[in-house]
C-alpha atoms as a PDB file:
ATOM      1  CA  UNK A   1      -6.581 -17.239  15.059  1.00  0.00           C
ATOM      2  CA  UNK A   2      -6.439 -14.411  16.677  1.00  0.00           C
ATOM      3  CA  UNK A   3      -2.417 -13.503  18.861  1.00  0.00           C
ATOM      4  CA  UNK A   4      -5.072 -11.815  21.451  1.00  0.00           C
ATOM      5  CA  UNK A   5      -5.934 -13.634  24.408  1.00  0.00           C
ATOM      6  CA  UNK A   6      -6.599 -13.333  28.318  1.00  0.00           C
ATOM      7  CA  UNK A   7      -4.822 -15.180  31.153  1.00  0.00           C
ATOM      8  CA  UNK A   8      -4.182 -15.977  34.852  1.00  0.00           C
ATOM      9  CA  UNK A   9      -1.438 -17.322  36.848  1.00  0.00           C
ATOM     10  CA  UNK A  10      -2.667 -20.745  35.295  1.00  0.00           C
ATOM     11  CA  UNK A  11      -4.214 -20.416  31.713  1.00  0.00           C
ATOM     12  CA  UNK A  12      -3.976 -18.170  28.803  1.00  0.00           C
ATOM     13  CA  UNK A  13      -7.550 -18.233  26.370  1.00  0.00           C
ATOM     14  CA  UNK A  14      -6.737 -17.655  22.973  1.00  0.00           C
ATOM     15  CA  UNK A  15      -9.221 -15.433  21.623  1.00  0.00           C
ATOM     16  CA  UNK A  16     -10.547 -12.985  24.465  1.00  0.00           C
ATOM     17  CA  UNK A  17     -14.022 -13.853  23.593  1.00  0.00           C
ATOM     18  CA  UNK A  18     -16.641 -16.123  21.401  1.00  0.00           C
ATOM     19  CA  UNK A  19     -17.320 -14.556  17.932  1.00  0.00           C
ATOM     20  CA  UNK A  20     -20.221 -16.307  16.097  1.00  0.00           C
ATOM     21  CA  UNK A  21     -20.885 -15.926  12.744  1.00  0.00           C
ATOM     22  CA  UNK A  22     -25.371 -15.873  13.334  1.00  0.00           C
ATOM     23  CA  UNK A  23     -27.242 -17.044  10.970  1.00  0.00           C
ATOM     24  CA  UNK A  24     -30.984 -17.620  11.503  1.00  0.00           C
ATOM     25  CA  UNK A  25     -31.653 -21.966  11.391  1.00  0.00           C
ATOM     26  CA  UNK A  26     -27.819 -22.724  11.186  1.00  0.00           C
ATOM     27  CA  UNK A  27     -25.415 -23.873  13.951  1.00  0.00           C
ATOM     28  CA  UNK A  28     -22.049 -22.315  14.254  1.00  0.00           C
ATOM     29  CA  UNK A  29     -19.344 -22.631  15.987  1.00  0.00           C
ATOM     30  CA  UNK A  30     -15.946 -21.008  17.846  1.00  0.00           C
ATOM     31  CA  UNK A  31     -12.721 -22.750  19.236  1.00  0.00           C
ATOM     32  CA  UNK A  32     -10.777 -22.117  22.410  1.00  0.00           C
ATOM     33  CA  UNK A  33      -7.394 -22.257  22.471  1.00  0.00           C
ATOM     34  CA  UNK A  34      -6.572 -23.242  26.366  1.00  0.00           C
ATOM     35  CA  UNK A  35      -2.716 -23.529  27.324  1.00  0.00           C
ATOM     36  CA  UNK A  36      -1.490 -24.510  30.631  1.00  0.00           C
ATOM     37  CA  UNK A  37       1.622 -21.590  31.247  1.00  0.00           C
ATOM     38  CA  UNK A  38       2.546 -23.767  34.623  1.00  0.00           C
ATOM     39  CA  UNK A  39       4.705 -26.946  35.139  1.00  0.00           C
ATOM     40  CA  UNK A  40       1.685 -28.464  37.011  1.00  0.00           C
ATOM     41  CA  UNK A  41      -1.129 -30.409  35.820  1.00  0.00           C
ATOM     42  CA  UNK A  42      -4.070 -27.704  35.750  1.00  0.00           C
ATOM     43  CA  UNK A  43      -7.755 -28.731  35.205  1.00  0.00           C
ATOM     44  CA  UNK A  44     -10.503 -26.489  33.699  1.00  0.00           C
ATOM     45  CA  UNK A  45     -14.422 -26.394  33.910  1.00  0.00           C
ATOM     46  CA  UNK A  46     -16.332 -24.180  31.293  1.00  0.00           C
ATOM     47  CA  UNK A  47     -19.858 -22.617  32.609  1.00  0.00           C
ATOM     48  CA  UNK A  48     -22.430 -20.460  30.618  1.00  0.00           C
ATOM     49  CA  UNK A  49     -25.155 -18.256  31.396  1.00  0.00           C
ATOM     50  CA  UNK A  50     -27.256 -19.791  29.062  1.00  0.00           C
ATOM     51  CA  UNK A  51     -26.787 -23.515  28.973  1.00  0.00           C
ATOM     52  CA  UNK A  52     -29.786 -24.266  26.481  1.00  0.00           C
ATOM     53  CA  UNK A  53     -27.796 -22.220  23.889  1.00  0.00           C
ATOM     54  CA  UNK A  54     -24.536 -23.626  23.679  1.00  0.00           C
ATOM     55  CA  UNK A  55     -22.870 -26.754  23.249  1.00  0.00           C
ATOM     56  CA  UNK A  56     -18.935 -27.039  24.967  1.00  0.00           C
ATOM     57  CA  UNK A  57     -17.333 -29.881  24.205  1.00  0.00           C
ATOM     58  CA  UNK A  58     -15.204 -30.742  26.712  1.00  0.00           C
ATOM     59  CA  UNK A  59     -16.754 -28.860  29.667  1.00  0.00           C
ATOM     60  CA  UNK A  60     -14.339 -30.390  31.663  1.00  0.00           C
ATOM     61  CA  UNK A  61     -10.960 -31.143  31.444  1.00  0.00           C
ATOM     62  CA  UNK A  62      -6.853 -31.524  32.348  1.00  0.00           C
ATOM     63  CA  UNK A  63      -3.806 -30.189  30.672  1.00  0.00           C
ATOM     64  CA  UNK A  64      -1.018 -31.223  30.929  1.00  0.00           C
ATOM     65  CA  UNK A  65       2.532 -28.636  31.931  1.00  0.00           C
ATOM     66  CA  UNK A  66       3.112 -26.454  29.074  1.00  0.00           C
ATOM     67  CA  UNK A  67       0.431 -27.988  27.127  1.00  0.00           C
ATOM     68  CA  UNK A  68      -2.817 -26.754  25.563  1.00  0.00           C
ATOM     69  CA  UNK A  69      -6.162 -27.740  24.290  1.00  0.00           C
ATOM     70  CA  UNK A  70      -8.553 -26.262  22.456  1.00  0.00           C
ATOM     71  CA  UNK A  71     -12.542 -26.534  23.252  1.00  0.00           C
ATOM     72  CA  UNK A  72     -15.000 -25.520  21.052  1.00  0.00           C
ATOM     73  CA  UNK A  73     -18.355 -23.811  21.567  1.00  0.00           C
ATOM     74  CA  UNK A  74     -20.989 -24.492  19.461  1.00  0.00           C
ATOM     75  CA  UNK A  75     -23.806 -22.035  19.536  1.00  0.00           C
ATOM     76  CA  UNK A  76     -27.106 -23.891  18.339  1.00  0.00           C
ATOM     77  CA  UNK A  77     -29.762 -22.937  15.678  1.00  0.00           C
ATOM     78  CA  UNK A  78     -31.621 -19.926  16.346  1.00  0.00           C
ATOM     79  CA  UNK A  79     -35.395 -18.939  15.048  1.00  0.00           C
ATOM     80  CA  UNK A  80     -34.822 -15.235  15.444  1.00  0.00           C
ATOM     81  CA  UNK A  81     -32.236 -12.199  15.490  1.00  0.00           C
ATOM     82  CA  UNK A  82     -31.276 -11.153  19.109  1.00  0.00           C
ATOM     83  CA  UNK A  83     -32.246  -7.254  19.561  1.00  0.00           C
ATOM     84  CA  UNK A  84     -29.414  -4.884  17.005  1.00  0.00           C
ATOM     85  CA  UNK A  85     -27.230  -8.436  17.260  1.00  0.00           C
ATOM     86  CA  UNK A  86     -26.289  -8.074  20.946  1.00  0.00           C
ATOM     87  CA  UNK A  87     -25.863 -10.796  23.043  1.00  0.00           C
ATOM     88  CA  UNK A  88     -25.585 -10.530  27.091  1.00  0.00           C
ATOM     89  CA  UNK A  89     -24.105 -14.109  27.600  1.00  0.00           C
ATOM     90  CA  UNK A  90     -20.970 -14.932  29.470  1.00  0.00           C
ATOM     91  CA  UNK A  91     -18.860 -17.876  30.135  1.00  0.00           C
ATOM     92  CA  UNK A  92     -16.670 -18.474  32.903  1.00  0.00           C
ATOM     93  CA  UNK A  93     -13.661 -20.393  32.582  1.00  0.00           C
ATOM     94  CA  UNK A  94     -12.809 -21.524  36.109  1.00  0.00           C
ATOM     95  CA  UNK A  95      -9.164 -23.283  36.529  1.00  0.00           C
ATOM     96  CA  UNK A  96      -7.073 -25.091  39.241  1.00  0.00           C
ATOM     97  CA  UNK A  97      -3.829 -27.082  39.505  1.00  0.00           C
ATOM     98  CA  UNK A  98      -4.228 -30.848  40.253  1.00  0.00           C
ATOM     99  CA  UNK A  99      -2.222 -33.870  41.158  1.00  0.00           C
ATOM    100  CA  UNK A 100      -0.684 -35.627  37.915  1.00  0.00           C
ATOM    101  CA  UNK A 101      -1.968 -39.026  38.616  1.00  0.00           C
ATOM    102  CA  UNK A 102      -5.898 -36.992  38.813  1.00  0.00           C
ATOM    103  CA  UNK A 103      -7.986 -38.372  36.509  1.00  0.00           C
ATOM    104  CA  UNK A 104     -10.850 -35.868  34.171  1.00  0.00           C
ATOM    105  CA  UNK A 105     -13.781 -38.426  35.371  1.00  0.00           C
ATOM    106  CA  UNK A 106     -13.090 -38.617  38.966  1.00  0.00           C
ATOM    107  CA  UNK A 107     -12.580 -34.928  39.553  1.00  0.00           C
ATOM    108  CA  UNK A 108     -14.046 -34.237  43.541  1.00  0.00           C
ATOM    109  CA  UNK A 109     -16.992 -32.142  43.123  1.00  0.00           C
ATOM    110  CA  UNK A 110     -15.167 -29.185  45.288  1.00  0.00           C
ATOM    111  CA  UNK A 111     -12.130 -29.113  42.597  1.00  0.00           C
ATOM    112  CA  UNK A 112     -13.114 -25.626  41.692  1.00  0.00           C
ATOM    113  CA  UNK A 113     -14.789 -24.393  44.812  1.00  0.00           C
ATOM    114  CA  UNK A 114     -13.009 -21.765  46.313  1.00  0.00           C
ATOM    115  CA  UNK A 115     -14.311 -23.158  49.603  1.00  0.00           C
ATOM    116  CA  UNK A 116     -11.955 -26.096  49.110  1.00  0.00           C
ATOM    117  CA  UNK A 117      -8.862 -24.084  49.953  1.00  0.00           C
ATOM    118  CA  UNK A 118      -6.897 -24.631  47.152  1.00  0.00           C
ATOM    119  CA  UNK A 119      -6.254 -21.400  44.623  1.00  0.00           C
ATOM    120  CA  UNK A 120      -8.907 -21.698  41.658  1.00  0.00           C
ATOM    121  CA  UNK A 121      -9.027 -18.509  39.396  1.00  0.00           C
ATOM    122  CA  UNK A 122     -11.372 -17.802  36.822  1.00  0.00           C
ATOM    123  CA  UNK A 123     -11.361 -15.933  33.635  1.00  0.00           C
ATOM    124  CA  UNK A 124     -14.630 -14.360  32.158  1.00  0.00           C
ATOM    125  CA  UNK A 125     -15.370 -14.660  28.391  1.00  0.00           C
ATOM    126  CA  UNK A 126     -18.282 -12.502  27.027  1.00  0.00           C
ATOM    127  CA  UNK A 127     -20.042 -13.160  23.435  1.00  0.00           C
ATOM    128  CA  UNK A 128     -19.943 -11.536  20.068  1.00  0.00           C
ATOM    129  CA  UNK A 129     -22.553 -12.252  17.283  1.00  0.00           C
ATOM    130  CA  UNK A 130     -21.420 -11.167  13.716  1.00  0.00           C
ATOM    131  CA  UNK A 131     -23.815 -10.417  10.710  1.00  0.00           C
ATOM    132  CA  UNK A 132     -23.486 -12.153   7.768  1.00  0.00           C
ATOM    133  CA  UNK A 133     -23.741  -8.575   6.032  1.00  0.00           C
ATOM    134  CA  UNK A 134     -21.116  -7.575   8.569  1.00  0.00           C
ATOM    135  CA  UNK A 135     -17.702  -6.122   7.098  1.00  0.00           C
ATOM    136  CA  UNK A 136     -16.453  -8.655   9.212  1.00  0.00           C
ATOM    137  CA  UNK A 137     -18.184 -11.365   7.127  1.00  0.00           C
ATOM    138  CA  UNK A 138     -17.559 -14.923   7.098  1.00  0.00           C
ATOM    139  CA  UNK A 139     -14.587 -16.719   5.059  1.00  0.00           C
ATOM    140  CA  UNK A 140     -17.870 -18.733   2.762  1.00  0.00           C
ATOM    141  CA  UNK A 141     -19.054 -15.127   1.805  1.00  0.00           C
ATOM    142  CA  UNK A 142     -14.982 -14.533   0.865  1.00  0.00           C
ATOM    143  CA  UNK A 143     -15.162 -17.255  -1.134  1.00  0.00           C
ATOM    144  CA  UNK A 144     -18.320 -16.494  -2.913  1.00  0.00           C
ATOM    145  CA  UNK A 145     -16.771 -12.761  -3.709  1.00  0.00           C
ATOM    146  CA  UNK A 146     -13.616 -14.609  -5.234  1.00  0.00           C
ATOM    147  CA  UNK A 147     -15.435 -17.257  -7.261  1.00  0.00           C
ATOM    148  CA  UNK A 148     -17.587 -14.098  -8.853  1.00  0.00           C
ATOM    149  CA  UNK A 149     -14.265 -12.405  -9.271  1.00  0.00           C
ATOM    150  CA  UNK A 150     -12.945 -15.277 -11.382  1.00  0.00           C
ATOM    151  CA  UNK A 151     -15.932 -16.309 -12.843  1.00  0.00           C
ATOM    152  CA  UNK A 152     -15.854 -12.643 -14.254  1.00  0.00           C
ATOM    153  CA  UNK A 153     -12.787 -12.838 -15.710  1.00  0.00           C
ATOM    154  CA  UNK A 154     -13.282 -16.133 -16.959  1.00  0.00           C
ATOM    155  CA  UNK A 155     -16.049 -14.284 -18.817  1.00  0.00           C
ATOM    156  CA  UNK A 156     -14.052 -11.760 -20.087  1.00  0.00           C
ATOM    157  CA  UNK A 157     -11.187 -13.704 -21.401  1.00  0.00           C
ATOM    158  CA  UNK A 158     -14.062 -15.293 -23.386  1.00  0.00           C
ATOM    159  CA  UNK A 159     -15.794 -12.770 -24.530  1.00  0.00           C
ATOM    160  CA  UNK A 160     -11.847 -11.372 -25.713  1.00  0.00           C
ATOM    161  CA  UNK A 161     -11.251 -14.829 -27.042  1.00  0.00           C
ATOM    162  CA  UNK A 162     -14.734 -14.433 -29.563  1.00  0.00           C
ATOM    163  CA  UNK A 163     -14.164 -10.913 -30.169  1.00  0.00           C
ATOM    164  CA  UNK A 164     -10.558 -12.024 -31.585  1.00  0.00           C
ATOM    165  CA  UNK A 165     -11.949 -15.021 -33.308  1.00  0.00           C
ATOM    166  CA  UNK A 166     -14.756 -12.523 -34.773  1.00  0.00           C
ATOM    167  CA  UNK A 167     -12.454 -10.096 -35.969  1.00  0.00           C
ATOM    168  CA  UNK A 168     -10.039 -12.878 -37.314  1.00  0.00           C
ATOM    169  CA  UNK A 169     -12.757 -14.291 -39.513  1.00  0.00           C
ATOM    170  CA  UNK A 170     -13.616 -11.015 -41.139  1.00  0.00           C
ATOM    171  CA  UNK A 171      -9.758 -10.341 -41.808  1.00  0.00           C
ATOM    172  CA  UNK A 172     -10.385 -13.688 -44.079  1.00  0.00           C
ATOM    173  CA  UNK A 173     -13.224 -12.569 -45.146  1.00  0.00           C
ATOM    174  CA  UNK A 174     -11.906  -9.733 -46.757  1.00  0.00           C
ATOM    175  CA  UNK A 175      -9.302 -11.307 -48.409  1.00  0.00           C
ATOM    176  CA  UNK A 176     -11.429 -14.328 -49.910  1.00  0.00           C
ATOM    177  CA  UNK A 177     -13.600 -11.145 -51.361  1.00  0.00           C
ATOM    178  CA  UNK A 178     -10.712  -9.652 -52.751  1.00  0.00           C
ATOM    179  CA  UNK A 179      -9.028 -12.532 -54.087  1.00  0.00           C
ATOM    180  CA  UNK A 180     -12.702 -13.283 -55.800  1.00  0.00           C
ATOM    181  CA  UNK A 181     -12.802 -10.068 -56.960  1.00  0.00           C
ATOM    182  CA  UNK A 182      -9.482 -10.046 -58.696  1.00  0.00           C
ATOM    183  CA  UNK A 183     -10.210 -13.480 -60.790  1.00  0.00           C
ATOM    184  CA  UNK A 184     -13.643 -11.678 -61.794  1.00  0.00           C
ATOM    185  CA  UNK A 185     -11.319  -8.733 -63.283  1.00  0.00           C
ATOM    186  CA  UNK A 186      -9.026 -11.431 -64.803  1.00  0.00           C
ATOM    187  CA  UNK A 187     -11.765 -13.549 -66.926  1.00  0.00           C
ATOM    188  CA  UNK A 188     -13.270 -10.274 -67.385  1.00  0.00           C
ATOM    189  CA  UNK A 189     -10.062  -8.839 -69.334  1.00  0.00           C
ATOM    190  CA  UNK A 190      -9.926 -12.183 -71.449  1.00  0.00           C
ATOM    191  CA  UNK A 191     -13.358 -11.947 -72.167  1.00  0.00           C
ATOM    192  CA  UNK A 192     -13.719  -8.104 -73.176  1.00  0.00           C
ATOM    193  CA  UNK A 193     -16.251  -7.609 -76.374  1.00  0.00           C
ATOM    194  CA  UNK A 194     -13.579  -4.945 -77.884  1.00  0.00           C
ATOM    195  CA  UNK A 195     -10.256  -7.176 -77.821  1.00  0.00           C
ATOM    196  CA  UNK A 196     -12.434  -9.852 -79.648  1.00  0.00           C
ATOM    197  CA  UNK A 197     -13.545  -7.156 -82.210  1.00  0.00           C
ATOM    198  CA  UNK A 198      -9.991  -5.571 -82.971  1.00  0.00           C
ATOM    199  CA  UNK A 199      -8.776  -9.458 -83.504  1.00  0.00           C
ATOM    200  CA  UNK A 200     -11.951 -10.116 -86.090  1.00  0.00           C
ATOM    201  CA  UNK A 201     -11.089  -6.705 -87.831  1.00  0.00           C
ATOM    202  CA  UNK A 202      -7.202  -7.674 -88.172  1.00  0.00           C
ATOM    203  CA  UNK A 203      -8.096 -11.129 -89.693  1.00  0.00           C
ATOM    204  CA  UNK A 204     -10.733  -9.390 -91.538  1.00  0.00           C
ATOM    205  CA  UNK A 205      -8.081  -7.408 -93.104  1.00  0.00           C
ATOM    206  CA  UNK A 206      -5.747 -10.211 -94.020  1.00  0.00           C
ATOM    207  CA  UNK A 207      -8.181 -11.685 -95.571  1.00  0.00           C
ATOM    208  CA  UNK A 208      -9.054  -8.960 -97.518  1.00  0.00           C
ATOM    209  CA  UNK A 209      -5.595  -8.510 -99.000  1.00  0.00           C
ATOM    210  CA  UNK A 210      -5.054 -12.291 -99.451  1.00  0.00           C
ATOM    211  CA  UNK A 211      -8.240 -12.014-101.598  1.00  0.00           C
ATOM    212  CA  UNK A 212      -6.795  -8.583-103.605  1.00  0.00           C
ATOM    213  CA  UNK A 213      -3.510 -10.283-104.433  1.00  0.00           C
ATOM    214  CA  UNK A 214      -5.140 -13.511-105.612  1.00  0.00           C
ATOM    215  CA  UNK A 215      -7.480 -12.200-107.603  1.00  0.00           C
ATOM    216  CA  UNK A 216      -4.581  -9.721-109.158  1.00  0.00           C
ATOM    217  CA  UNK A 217      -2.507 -12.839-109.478  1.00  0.00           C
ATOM    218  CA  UNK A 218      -5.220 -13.955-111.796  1.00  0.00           C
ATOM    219  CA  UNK A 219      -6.235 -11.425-113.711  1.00  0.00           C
ATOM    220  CA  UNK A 220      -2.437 -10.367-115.325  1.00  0.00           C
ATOM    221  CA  UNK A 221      -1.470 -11.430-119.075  1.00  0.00           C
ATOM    222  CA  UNK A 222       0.828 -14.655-118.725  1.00  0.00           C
ATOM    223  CA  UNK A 223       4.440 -14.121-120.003  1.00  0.00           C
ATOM    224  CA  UNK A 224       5.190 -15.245-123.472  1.00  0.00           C
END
């Protein structure tokens, strides 16, 4: 709430005037602070220039020395936009000191007549309608801007989290094609056509001699 506010010699009004948030079909609301700045008992009447409109609850009341209350104005549904959101109301906070033992209900009808020769001062309150599309917005809009603002960088820590996950799975990947690739050159060197050949040729050639010294073996004279 706002520090603001407006007094006299009995009350201080905490804000200076009514601020409603107007939206078309919705009710809405602003609270009064009232607090009594005497050490008497001091009792308070709210009035409007436009009754139908608004709903004050209390109206009427007593506060105790020192003590405050807070009334709240309820401004009810409207079917159209007031002309460039101005708005001519006023209320009037009127305001007298009473006995202590006075009770709200039973309040004399002259309380706050200024016929009835007791001091009653008044404080005048005037009305301020705020767009919703006002840079003076409403705390729901606030909250709307922050739950897109987290909701977007929810959506980028995700998007992050695939793009690592992505990247992470071609890394593997890689090395599973590598790996593959280096058992294909593996069975391929155990398997090559020309080590097979040069083996066949070398037992080839064994052979060949085994055969030339047999069959010279056989063919010399025995010994006598």
């Amino acid at each position: 709430m706002s520090t603001a506010s407006i007094a006299n010699s009995f009350i201080a009004i905490n804000p200076p005037e009514l601020r409603f948030q107007f939206e078309l079909e919705k009710q809405t609301f602003c609270d009064l602070k009232v607090l009594n700045k005497t050490e008497h008992f001091v009792a308070f009447k709210v009035k409007t220039t436009s009754p139908k409109k608004y709903f004050v609850r209390p109206n009427t009341g007593i506060i105790h020395p020192w003590d405050s209350c807070i009334i709240r104005v309820t401004l009810q549904a409207q079917q159209e936009y007031p002309p460039d959101m101005q708005c001519k109301d006023k209320f009037l906070i009127q305001s007298t000191a009473v006995d202590s033992n006075t009770d709200v209900d039973e309040l004399p009808p002259d309380t706050f007549s200024k016929d009835s020769g007791k001091l009653t001062e008044e404080l005048k309150l005037r009305v301020v309608y705020i767009s919703p599309n006002s840079s003076q917005g409403s705390s729901r809009d606030d909250t709307m801007k922050n739950s897109a603002q987290k909701l977007d960088t929810y959506s980028s820590q995700a998007l992050q989290q695939l793009k690592d996950e992505r990247d992470a799975a071609v890394r593997e990947t890689r090395q599973l094609q590598q790996e593959l690739d280096m058992l294909k050159r593996r069975r391929n060197r155990r398997s090559d056509p020309g080590f097979s050949f040069t083996f066949a040729m070398f037992v080839g050639l064994i052979g060949t001699l085994f055969g030339l010294l047999l069959k010279l073996s056989l063919s010399s004279p025995p010994t006598q």
